[in-house]
C-alpha atoms as a PDB file:
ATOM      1  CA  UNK A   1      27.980 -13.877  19.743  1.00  0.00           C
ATOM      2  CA  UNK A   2      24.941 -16.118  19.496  1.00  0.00           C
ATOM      3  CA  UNK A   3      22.012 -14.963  16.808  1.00  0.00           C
ATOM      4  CA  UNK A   4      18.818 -13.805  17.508  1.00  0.00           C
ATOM      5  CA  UNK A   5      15.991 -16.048  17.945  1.00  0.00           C
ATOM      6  CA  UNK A   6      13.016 -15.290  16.271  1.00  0.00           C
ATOM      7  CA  UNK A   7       9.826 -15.805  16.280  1.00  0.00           C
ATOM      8  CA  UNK A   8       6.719 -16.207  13.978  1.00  0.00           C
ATOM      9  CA  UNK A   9       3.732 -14.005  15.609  1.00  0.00           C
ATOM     10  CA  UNK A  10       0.560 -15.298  14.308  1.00  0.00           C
ATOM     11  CA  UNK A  11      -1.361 -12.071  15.594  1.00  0.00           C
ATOM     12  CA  UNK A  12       0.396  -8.939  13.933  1.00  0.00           C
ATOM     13  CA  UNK A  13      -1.545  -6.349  15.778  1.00  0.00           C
ATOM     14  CA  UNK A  14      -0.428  -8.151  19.211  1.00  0.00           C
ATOM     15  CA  UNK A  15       2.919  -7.114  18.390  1.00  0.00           C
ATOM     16  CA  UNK A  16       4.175  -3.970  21.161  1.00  0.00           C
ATOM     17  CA  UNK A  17       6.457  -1.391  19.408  1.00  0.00           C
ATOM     18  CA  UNK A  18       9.815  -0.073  21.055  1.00  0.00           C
ATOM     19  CA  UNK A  19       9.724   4.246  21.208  1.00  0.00           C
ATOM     20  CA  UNK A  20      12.712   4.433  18.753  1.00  0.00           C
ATOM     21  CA  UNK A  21      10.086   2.397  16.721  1.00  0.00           C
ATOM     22  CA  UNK A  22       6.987   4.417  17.076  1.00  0.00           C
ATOM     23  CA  UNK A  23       9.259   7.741  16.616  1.00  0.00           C
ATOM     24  CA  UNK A  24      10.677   6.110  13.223  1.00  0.00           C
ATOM     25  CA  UNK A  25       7.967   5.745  11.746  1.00  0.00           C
ATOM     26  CA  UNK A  26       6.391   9.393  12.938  1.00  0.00           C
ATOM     27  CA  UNK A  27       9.509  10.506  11.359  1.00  0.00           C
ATOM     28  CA  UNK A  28       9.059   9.195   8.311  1.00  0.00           C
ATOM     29  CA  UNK A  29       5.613  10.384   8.470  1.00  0.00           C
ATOM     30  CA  UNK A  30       6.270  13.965   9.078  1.00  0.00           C
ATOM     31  CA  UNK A  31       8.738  13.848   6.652  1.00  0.00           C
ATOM     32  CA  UNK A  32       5.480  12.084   4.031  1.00  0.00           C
ATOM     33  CA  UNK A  33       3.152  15.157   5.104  1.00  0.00           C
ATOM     34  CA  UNK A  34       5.727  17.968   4.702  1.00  0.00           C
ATOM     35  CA  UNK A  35       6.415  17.029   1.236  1.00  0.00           C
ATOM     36  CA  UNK A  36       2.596  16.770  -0.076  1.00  0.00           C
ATOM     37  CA  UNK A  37       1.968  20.141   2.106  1.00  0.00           C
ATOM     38  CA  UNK A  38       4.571  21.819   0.096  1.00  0.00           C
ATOM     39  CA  UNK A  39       3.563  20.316  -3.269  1.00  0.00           C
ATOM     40  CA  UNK A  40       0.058  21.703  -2.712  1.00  0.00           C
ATOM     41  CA  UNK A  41       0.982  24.670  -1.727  1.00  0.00           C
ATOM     42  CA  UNK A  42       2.687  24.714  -4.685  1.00  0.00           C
ATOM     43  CA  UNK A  43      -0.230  23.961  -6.965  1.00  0.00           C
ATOM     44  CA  UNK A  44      -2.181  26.402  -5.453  1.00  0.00           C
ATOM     45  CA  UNK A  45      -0.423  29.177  -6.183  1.00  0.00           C
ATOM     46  CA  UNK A  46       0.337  27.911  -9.433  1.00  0.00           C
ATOM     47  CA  UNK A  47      -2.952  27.058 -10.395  1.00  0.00           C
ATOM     48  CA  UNK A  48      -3.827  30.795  -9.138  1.00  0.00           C
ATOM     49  CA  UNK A  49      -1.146  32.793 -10.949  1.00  0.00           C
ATOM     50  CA  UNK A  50       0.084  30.717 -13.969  1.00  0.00           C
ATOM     51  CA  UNK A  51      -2.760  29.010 -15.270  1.00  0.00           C
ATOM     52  CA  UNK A  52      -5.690  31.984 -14.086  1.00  0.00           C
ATOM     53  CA  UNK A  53      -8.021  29.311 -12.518  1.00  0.00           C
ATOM     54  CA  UNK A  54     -10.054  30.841  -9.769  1.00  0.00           C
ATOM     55  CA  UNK A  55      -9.946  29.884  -6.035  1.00  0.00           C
ATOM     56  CA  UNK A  56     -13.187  28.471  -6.170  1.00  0.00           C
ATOM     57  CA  UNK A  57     -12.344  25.412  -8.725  1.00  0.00           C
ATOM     58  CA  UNK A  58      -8.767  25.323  -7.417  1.00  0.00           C
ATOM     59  CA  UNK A  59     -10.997  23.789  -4.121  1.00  0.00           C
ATOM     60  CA  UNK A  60     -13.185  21.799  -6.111  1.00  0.00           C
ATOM     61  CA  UNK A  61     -10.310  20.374  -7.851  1.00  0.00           C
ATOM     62  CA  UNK A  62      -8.379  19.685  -4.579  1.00  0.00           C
ATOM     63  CA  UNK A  63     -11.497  18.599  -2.628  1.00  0.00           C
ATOM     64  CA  UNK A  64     -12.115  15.783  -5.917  1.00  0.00           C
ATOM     65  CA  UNK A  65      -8.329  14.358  -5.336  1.00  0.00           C
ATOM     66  CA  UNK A  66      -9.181  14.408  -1.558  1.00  0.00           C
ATOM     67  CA  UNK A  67     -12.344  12.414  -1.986  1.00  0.00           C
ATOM     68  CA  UNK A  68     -10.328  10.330  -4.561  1.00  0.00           C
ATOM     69  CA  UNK A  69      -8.007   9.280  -2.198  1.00  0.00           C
ATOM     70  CA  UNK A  70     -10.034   8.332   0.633  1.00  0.00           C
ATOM     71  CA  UNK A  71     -12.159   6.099  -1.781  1.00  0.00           C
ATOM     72  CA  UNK A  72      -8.577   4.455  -2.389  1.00  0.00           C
ATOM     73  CA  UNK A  73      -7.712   3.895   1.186  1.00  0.00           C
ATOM     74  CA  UNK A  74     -11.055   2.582   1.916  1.00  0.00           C
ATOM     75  CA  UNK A  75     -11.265   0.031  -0.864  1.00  0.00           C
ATOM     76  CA  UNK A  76      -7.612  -1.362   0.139  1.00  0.00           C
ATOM     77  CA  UNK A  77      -9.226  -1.389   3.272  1.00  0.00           C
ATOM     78  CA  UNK A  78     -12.112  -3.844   2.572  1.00  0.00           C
ATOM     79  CA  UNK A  79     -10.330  -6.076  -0.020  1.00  0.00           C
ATOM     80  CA  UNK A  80      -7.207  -6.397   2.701  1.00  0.00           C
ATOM     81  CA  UNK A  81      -9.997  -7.417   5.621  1.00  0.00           C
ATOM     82  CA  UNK A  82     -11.873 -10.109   3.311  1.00  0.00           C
ATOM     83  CA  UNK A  83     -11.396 -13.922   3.109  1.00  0.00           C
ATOM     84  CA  UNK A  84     -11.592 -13.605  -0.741  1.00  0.00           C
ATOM     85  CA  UNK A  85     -10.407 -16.124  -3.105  1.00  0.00           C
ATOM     86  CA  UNK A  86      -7.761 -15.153  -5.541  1.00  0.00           C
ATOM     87  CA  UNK A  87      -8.175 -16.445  -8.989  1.00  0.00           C
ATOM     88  CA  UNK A  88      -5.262 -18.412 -10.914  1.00  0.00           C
ATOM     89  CA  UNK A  89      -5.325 -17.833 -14.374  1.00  0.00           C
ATOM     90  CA  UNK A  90      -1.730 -19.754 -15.289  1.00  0.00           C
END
C-alpha cells in the first residue's frame, strides 16, 4: 500500500469538507448544545426552587453570562485576525 501524500494548504478556508466531515462536526455540536441546554435548565429550576431567587434575576443573571460570553468570542476573534507581535520575555 503506498502512503498518502499530503499537502501543505496555505489558504485554510480554501479547504472543501467531505459530508461525513461536515456531519462530524454537527454531531459533535449537537451533542455541545444538548449538554449546556440541559445544564441550564438545570440552573433554572434550581435557582427557582432551592435557592428562592426570582425569575426576574434568574434572567438577568443568565442574560450577564450570555453577554459574557459573546464578549469572549469576539475578543478571540480580533486578537486571532491581527498581525500582532508577540512579546518574548525568556
Amino acid at each position: 500500500m503506498k502512503p498518502q501524500e499530503t499537502k501543505a494548504v496555505s489558504d485554510p478556508a480554501a479547504v472543501k469538507l467531505s459530508l461525513a466531515q461536515k456531519i462530524g462536526y454537527g454531531m459533535g455540536e449537537a451533542g455541545s448544545t444538548l449538554s449546556f441546554t440541559m445544564i441550564g435548565s438545570y440552573l433554572t429550576v434550581f435557582y427557582s426552587d432551592v435557592v428562592g431567587l426570582a425569575p426576574a434575576v434568574i434572567s438577568v443573571i443568565m442574560l450577564i453570562a450570555r453577554i459574557w460570553q459573546v464578549q469572549t468570542i469576539l475578543t478571540v476573534c480580533i486578537t486571532d485576525s491581527g498581525n500582532f507581535q508577540y512579546i518574548d520575555i525568556s
